[in-house]
N, C-alpha and C. Protein backbone atom coordinates (compact mmCIF):
# COMPACT_ATOMS: atom_id res chain seq x y z
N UNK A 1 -181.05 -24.57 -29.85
CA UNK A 1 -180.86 -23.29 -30.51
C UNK A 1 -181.87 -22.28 -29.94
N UNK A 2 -181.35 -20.82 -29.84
CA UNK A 2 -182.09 -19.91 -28.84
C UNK A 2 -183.05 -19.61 -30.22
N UNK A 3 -184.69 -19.12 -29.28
CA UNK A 3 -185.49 -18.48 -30.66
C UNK A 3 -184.68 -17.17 -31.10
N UNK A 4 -185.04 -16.73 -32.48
CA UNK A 4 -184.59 -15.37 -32.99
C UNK A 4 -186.13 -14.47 -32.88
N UNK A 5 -186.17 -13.47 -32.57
CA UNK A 5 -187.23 -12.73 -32.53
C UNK A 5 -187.13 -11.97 -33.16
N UNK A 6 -188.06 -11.25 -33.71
CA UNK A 6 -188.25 -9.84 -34.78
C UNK A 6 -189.02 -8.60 -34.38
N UNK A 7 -188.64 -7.68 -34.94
CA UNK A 7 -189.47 -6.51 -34.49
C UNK A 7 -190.76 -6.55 -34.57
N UNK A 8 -192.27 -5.89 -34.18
CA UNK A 8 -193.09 -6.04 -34.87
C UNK A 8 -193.20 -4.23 -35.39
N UNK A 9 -193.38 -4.09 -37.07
CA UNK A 9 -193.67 -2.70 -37.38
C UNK A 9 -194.65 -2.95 -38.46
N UNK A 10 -195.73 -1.97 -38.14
CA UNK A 10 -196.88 -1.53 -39.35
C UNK A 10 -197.06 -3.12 -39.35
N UNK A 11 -198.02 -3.72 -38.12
CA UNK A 11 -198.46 -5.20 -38.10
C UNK A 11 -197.90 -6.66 -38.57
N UNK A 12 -196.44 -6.38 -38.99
CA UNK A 12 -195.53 -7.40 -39.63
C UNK A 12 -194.43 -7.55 -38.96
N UNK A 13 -193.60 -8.70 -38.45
CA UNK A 13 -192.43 -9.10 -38.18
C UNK A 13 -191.46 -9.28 -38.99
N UNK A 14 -190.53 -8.41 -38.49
CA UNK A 14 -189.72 -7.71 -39.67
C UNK A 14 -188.03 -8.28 -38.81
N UNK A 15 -187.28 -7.91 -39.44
CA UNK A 15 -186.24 -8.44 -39.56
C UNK A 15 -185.41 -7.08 -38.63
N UNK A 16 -184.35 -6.87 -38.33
CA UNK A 16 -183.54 -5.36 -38.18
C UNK A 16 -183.09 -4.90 -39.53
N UNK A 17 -183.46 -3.56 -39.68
CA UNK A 17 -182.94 -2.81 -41.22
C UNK A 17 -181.23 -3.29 -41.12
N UNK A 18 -180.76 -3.54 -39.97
CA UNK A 18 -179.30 -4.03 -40.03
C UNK A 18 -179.06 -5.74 -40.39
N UNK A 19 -180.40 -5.82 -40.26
CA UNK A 19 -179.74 -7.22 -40.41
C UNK A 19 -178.85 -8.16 -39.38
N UNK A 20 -178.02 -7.34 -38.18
CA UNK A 20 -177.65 -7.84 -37.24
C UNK A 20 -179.12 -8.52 -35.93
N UNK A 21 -178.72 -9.17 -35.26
CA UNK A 21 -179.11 -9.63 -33.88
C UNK A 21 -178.15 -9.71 -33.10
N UNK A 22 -178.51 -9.86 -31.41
CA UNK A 22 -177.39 -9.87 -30.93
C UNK A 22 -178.52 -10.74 -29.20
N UNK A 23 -177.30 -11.72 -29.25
CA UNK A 23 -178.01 -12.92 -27.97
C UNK A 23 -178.37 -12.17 -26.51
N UNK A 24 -179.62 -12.75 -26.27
CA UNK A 24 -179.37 -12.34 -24.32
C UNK A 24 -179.72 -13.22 -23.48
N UNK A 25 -178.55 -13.26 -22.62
CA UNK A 25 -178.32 -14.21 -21.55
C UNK A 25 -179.31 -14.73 -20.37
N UNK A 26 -179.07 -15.46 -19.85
CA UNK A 26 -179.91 -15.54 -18.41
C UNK A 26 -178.76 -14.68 -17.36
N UNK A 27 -179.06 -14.36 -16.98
CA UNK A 27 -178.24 -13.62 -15.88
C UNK A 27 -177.91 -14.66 -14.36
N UNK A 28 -178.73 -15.35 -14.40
CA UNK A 28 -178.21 -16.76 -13.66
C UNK A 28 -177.34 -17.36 -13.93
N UNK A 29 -176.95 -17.74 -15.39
CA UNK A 29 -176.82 -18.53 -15.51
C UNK A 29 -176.22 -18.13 -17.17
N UNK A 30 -175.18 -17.38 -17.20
CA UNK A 30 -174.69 -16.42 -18.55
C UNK A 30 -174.36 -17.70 -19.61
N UNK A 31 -174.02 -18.93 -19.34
CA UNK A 31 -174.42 -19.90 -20.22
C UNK A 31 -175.29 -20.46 -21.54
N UNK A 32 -176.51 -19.87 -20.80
CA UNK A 32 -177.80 -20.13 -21.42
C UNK A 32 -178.64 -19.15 -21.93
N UNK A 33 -178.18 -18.76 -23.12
CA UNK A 33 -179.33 -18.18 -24.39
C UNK A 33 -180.65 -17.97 -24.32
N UNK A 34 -180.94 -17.01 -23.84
CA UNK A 34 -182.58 -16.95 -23.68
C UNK A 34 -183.43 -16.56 -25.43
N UNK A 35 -182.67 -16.08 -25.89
CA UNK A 35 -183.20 -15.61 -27.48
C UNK A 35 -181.83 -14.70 -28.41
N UNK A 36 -182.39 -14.58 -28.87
CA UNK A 36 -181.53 -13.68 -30.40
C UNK A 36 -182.32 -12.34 -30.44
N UNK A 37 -182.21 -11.31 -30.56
CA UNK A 37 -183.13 -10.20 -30.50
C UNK A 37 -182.62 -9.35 -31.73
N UNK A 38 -183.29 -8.13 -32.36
CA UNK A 38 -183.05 -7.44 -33.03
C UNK A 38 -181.68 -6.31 -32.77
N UNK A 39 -180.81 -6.31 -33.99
CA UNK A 39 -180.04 -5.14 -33.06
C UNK A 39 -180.49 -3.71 -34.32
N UNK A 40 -181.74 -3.18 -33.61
CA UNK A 40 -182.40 -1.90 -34.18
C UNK A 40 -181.36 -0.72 -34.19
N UNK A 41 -181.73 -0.43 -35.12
CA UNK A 41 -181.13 1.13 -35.25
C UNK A 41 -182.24 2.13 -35.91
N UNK A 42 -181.54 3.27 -36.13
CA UNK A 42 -182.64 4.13 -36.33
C UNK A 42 -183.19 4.43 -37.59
N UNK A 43 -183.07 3.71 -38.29
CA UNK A 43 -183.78 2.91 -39.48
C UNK A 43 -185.16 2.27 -38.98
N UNK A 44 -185.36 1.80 -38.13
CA UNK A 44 -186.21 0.62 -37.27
C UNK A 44 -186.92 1.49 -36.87
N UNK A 45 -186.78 2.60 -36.23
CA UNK A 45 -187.07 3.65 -35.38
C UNK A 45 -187.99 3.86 -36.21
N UNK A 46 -187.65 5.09 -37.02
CA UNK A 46 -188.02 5.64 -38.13
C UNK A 46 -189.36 5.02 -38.92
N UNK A 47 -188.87 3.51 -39.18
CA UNK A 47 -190.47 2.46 -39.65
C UNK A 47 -191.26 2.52 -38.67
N UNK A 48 -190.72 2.35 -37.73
CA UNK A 48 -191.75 2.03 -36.99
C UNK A 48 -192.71 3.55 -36.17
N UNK A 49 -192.38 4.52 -36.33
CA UNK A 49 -192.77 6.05 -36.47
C UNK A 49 -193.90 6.35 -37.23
N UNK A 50 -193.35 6.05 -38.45
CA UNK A 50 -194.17 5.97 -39.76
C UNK A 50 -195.21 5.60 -39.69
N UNK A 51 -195.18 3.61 -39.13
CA UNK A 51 -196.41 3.05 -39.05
C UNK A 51 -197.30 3.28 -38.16
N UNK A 52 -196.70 4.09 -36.83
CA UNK A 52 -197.78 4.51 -35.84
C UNK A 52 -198.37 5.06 -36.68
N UNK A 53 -197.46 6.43 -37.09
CA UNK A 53 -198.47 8.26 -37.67
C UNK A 53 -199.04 7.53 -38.89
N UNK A 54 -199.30 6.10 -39.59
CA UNK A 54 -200.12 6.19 -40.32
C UNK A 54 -201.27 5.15 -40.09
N UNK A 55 -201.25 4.77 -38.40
CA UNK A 55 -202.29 3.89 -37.84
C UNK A 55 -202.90 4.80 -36.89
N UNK A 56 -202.75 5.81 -36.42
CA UNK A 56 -203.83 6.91 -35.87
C UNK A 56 -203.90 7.70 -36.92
N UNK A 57 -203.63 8.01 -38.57
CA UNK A 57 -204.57 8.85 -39.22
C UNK A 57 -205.45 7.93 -39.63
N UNK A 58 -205.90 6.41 -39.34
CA UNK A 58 -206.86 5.75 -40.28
C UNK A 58 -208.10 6.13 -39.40
């Protein structure tokens, strides 16, 4: 089973606000699953915006 990976926002591994993932391949070898990745949208964006502009006002 391929790993699933998560975003990292505001120092936590977070899930996609969608809730979707979506697989990526080896390009050698389109067979083989390299991972599961986030499928971000701009929800994701947006958190993760936030948590910058409120990790350079500390």
């Amino acid at each position: 089973m391929a790993q699933v990976y998560r975003n990292l926002i505001g120092g936590k591994w977070v899930e996609a606000a969608s809730g979707q993932t979506f697989a990526d391949t080896n390009p050698a070898n389109t067979e083989e699953v390299l991972g599961r990745f986030p499928r971000s949208d701009a929800r994701d964006v947006d958190a993760a915006a936030r948590a910058a502009a409120a990790a350079v006002e500390r």
